[in-house]
Protein backbone atom coordinates (compact mmCIF):
# COMPACT_ATOMS: atom_id res chain seq x y z
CA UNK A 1 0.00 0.00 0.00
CA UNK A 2 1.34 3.49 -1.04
CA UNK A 3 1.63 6.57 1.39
CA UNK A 4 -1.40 8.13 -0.33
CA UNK A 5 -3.28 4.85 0.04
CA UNK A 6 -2.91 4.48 3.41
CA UNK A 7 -3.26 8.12 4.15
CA UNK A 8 -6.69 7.86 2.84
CA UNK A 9 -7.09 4.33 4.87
CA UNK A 10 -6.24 5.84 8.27
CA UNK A 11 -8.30 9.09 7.48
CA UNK A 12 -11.42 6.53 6.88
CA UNK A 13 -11.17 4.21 9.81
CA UNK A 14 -10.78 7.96 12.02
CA UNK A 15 -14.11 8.76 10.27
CA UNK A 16 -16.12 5.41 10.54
CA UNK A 17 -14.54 5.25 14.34
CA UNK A 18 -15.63 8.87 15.03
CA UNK A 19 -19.24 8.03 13.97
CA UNK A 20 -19.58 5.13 15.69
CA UNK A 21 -18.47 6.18 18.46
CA UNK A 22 -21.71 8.73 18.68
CA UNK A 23 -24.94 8.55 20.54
CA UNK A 24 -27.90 8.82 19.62
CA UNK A 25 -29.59 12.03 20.96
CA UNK A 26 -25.79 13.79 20.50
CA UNK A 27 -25.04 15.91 17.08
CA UNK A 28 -23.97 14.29 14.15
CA UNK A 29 -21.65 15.53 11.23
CA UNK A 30 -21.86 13.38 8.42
CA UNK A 31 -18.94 13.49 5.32
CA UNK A 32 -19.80 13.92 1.85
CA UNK A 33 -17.13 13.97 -0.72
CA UNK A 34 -17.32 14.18 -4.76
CA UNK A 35 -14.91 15.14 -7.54
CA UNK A 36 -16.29 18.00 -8.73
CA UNK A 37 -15.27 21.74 -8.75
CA UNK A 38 -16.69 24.29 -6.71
CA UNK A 39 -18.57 26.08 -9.46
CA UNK A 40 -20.77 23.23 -10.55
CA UNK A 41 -24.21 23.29 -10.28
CA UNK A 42 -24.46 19.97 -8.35
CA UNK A 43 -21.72 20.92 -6.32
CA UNK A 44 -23.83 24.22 -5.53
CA UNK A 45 -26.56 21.44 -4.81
CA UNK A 46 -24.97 19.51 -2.54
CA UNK A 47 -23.59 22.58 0.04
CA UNK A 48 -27.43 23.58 -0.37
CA UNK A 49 -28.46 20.29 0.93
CA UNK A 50 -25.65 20.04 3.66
CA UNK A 51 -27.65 24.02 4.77
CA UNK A 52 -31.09 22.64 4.88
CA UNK A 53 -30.33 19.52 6.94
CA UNK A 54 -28.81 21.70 9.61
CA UNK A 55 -31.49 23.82 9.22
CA UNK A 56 -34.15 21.27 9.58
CA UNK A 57 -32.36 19.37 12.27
CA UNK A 58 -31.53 22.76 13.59
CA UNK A 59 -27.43 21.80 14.21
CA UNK A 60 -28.36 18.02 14.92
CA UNK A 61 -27.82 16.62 11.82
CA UNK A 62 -24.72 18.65 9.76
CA UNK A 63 -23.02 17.55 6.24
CA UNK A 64 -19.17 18.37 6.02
CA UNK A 65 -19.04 18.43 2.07
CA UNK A 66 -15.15 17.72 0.56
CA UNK A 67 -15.27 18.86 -3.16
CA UNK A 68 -12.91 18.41 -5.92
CA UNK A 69 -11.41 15.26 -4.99
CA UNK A 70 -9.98 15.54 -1.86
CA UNK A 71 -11.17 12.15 -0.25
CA UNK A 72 -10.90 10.12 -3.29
CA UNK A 73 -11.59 9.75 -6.86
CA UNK A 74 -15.71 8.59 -7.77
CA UNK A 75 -14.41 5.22 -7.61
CA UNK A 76 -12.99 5.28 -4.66
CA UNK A 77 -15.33 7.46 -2.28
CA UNK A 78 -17.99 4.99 -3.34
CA UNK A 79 -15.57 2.69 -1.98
CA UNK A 80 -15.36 4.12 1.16
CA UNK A 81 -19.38 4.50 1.23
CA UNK A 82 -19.45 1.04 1.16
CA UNK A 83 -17.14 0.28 3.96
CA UNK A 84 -19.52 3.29 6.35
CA UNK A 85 -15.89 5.14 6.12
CA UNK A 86 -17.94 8.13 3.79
CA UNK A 87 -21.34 8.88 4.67
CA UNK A 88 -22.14 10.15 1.61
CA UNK A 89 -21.10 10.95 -2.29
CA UNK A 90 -22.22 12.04 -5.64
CA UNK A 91 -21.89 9.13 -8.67
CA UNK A 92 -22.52 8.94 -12.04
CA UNK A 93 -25.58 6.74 -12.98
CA UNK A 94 -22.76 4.96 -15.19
CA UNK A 95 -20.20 4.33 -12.57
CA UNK A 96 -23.01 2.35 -10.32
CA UNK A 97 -22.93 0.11 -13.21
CA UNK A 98 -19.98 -1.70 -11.12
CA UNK A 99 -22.20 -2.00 -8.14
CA UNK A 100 -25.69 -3.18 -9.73
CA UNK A 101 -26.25 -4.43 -13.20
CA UNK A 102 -30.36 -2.86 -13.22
CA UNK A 103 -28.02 0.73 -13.31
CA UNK A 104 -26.93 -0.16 -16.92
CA UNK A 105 -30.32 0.93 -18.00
CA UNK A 106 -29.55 4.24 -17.74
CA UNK A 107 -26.48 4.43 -20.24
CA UNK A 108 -28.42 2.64 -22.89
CA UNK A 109 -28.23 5.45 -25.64
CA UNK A 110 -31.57 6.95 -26.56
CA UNK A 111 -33.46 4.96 -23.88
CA UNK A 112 -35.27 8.66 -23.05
CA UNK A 113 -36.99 10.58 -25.59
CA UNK A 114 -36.81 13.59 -24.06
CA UNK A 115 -35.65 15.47 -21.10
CA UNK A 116 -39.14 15.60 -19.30
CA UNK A 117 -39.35 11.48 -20.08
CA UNK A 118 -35.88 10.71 -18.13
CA UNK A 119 -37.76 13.16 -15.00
CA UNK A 120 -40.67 10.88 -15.11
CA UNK A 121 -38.75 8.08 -14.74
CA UNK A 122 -36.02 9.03 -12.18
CA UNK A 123 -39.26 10.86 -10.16
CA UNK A 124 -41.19 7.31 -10.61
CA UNK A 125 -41.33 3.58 -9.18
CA UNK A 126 -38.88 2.81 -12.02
CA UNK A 127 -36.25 5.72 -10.60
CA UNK A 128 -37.10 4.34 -6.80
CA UNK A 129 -36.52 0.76 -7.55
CA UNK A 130 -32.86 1.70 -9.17
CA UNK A 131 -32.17 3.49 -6.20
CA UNK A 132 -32.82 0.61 -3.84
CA UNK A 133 -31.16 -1.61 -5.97
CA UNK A 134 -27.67 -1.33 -4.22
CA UNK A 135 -28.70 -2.02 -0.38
CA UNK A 136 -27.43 -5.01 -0.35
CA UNK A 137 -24.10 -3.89 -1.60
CA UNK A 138 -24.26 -1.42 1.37
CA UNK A 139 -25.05 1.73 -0.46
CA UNK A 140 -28.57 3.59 -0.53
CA UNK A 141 -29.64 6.13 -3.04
CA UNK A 142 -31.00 9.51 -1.83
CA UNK A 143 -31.86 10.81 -5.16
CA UNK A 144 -30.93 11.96 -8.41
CA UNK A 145 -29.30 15.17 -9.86
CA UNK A 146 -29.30 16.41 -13.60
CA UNK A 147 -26.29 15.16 -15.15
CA UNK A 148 -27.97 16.65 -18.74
CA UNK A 149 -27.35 14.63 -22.01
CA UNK A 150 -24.05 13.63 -23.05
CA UNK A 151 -22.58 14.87 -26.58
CA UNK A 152 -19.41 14.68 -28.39
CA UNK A 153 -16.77 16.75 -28.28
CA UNK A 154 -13.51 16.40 -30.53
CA UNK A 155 -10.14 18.03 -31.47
CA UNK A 156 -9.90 17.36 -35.37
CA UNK A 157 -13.48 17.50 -36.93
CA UNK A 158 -17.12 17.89 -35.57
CA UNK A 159 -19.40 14.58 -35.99
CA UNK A 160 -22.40 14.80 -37.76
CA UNK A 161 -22.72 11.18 -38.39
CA UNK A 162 -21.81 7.71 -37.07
CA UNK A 163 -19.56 7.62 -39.58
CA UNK A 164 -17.64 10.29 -38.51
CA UNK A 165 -15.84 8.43 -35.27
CA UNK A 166 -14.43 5.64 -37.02
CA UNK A 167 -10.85 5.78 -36.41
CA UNK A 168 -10.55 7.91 -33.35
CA UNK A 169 -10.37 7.34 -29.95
CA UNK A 170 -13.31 8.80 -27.54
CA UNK A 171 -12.94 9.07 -23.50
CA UNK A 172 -15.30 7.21 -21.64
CA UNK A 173 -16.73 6.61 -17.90
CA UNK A 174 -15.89 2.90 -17.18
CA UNK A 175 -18.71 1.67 -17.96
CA UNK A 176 -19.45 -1.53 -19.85
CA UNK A 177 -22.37 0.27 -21.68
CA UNK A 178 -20.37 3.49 -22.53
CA UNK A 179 -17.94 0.91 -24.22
CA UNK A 180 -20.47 -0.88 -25.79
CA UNK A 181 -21.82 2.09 -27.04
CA UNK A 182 -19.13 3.97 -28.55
CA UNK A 183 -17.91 0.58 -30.58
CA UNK A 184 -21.96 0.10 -31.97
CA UNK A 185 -21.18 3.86 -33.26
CA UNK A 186 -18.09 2.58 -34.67
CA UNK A 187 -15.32 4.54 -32.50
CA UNK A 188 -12.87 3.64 -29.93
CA UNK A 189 -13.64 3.59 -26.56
CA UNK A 190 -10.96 4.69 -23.64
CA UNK A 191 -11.78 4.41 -20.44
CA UNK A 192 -10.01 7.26 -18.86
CA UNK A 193 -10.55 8.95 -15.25
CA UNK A 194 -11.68 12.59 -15.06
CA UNK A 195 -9.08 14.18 -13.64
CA UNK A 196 -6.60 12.52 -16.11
CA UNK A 197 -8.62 13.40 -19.15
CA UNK A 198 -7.63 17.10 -19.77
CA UNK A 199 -3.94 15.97 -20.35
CA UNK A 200 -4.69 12.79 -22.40
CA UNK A 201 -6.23 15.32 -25.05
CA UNK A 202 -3.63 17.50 -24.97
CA UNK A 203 -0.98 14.76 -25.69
CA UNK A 204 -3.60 13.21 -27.94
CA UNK A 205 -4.05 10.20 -25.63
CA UNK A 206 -7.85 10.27 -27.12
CA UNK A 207 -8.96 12.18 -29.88
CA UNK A 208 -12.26 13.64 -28.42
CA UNK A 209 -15.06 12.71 -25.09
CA UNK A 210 -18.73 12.99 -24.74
CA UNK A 211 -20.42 14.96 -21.75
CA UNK A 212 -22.66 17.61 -20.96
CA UNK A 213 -22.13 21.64 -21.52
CA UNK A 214 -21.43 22.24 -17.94
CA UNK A 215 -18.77 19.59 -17.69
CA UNK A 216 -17.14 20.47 -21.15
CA UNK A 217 -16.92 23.95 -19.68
CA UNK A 218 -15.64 24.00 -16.16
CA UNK A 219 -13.35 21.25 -16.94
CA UNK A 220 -11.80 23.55 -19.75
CA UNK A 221 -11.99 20.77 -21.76
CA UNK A 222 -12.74 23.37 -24.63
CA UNK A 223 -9.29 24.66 -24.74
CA UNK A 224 -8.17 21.71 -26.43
CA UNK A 225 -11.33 20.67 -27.98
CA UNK A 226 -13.11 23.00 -30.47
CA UNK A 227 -15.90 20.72 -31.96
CA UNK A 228 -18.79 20.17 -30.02
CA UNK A 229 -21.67 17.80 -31.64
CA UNK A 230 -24.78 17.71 -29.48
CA UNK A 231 -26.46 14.83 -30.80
CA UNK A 232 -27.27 13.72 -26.52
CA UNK A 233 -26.91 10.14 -26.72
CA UNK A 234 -27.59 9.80 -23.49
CA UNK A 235 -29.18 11.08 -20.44
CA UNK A 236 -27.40 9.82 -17.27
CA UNK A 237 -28.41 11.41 -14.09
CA UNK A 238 -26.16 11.60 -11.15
CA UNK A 239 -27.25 9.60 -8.28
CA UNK A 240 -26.67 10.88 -4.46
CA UNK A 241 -25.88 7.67 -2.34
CA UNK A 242 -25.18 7.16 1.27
CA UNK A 243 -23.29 4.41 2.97
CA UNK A 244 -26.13 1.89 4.07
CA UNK A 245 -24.12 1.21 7.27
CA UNK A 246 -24.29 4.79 8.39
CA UNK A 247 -28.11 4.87 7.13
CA UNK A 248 -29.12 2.08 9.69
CA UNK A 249 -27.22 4.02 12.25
CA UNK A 250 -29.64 7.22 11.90
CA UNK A 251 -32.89 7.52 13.64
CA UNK A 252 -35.96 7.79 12.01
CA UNK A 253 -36.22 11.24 12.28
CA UNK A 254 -32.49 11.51 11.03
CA UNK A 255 -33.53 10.21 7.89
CA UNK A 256 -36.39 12.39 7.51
CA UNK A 257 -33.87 15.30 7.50
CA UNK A 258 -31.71 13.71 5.59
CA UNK A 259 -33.67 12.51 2.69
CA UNK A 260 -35.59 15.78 2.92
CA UNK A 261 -32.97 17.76 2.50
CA UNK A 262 -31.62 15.68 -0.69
CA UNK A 263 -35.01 15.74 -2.44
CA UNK A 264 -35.52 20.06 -2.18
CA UNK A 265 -31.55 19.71 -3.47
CA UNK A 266 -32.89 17.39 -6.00
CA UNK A 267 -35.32 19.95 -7.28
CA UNK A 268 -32.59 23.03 -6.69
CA UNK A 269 -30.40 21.19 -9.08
CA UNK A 270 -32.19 21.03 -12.06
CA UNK A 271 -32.70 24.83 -11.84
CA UNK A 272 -29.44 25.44 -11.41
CA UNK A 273 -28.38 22.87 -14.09
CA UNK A 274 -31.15 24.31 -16.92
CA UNK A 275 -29.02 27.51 -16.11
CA UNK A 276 -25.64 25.93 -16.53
CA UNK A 277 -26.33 24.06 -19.65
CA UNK A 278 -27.08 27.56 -21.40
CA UNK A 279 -24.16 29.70 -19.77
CA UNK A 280 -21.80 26.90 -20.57
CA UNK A 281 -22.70 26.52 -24.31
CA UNK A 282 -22.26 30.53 -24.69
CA UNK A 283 -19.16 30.29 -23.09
CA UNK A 284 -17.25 27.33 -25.11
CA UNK A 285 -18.45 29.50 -28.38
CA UNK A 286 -17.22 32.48 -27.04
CA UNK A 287 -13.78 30.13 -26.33
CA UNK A 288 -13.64 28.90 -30.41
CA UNK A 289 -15.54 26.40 -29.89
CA UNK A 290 -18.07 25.20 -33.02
CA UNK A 291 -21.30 23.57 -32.13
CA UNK A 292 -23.55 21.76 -34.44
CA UNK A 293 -26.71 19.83 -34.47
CA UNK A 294 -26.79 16.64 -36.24
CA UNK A 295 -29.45 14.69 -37.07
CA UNK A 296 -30.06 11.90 -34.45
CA UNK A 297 -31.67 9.59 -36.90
CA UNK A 298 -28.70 8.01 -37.79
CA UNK A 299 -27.21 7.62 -34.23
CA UNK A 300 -30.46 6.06 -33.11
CA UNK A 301 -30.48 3.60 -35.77
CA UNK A 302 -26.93 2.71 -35.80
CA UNK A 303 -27.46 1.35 -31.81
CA UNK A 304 -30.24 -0.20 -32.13
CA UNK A 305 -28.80 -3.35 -32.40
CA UNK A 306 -27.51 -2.36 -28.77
CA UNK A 307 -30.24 -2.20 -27.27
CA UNK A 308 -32.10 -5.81 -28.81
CA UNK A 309 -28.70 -7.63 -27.22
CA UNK A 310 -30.30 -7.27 -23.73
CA UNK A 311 -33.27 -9.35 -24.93
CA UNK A 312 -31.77 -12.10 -23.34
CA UNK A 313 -31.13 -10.32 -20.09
CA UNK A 314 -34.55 -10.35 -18.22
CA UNK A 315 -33.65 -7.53 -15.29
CA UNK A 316 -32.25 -4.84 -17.85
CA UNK A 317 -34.89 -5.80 -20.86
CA UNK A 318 -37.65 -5.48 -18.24
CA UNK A 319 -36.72 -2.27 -17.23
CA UNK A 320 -36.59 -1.05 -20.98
CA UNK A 321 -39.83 -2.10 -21.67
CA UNK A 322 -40.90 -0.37 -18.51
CA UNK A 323 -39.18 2.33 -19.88
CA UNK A 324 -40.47 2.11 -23.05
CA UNK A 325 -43.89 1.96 -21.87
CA UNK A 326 -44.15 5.57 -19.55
CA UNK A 327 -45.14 8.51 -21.96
C-alpha cells in the first residue's frame, strides 16, 4: 500500500470510528465527498443540501461536504461508502454500473426521448426501484441530480454522423455500456478517469469525449477541444448515495432530515443545471468552440442493435420495456 493509500485508509477508519463512536440524541456531522469543482451546479446542490439539513435538524444533523477530490476519486469514495468510512457521495448513474447491473439501463443510448421522459422516470417507481437496488451492496440512493445529455466533443473535426468516429479514440466513464456504445457507433472507446482526461487530449491520448455543456466547460476541456456535436446520446443522471451502514445508524427522524434535504436539493439542481447548460454553451463558443446539431436519426439507428442484445437479459430488458412503456 502506497503513502497516499494508506493516508486515505487511516483518514477513513478515524471517520467510521468517530461516527460510531456517537450517541444517539448527541449531534452528528456526516462526510460527503465528490470530484467536482466548486462552481458546478451539483456541487452548488450539494452545500445547499448540507444548509437545509442543519437547518431542519436545527445543528443536529450537519453535512461536512469535501469537493474536488480531496477524499478520493468517484471510484474510490464509493468505496469508502461502502465500507460506512464516507457517509455520503455524488456518482454517475454509469459508474453504479460496477455495483448493480439494473443501473446499466440508464447508459443505454436513446433509452429517453426527451428530457421531461428521463424526469418521469427518475421521479417514478422505475427511478425508486434503481435506487434501492444497491442495499445489499451497502449503499442507498438519496436521489438523483441532472447530469444533462451527453454529446461529443472532438479536437480534429465535428461529428455529424456515425460515420464520422471511425478511427478515433473517444474518452469514456468505465462503464461496460459506454464501451459498448461507442464501438456500436463505430469509435474507440478509452476508459479514462476525469481528472486525467484534460492531459490525455492535450498529448492526444484520445482524440475527443462525450459529456454535458457544464462539464465540457468547467473542466476547460474546450481549450483543447473546439468541436462540439450535441447529438445527446444519453441522459445519465447523477445519483446521491449514502453508505447503508451509516443509514441504519440514523434515527428515524435523522432520515427524515436527511432525505428531505436531498429531495428540495434534488429539485434546486435542475434549476441550477437548466441555467448551466445555457451559460456553458455561450461560453465554449465564445472560447472557439463550433457547435452543431446533427441529425439523431442516424445515431439512433446505428445502436439499435444495442439495445435488442439485452433481450436475453430479463432484469435490464424489463426495465426497458418499462421504460419504453411511460409517456
Amino acid at each position: 500500500m502506497n503513502y497516499n493509500r494508506l493516508t486515505k485508509f487511516l483518514v477513513s477508519l478515524l471517520l467510521l470510528a468517530t461516527f460510531a463512536c456517537m450517541g444517539p440524541s448527541e449531534k452528528r456531522e456526516l462526510k460527503l465527498a465528490h470530484g467536482l469543482p466548486t462552481d458546478h451546479p451539483v456541487h452548488k446542490a450539494m452545500e445547499f443540501m448540507a444548509e437545509r439539513c442543519g437547518e431542519l435538524s436545527e445543528g443536529k444533523l450537519t453535512i461536512e461536504v469535501y469537493p474536488a477530490e480531496q477524499l478520493g476519486s468517484e471510484q474510490q469514495c464509493v468505496e469508502l461508502v461502502q465500507i460506512g468510512s464516507l457517509a455520503i457521495t455524488k456518482v454517475s448513474a454509469a459508474v453504479m454500473e460496477s455495483f448493480a447491473e439494473d443501473y446499466k439501463v440508464f447508459g443505454l443510448p436513446y433509452i429517453f426521448t426527451s428530457k421531461e421522459h428521463a424526469f418521469k422516470i427518475m421521479d417514478g417507481e422505475i427511478g425508486r426501484d434503481l435506487l434501492l437496488s444497491t442495499e445489499d451492496k451497502w449503499i442507498r440512493g438519496l436521489c438523483y441530480y441532472d447530469a444533462g445529455s451527453r454529446s461529443f466533443y472532438t479536437k480534429s473535426k465535428p461529428i455529424t454522423h456515425p460515420d464520422d468516429l471511425s478511427g478515433l479514440k473517444i474518452r469514456v466513464m468505465r462503464s461496460i455500456t459506454a464501451v459498448e456504445m461507442i464501438r456500436a457507433l463505430g469509435g474507440s472507446a478509452t476508459p479514462i478517469s476525469w481528472g486525467e482526461l484534460y492531459t490525455a487530449l492535450q498529448s492526444g491520448v484520445v482524440d475527443g469525449a462525450e459529456n454535458n455543456p457544464p462539464s465540457l466547460y468547467t473542466s476547460r476541456h474546450y481549450e483543447v477541444c473546439k468541436y462540439y456535436s450535441l447529438d445527446e446520446h444519453t441522459t445519465i443522471p447523477d445519483v446521491l448515495v449514502v453508505s447503508k451502514i451509516i443509514w441504519d445508524k440514523l434515527s428515524d427522524q435523522e432520515k427524515k432530515w436527511l432525505q428531505q434535504a436531498a429531495d428540495e436539493s434534488a429539485v434546486l439542481e435542475r434549476k441550477l443545471w437548466a441555467e448551466s447548460e445555457i451559460k456553458s454553451l455561450e461560453e465554449v463558443q465564445k472560447a472557439g468552440v463550433k457547435i452543431n446539431y446533427p441529425d439523431k436519426q442516424p445515431f439512433i439507428d446505428k445502436v439499435q442493435p444495442l439495445l435488442e442484445s439485452y433481450r436475453d437479459n430479463e432484469i435490464i430488458y424489463s426495465y426497458i420495456k418499462r421504460i419504453q412503456a411511460v409517456e
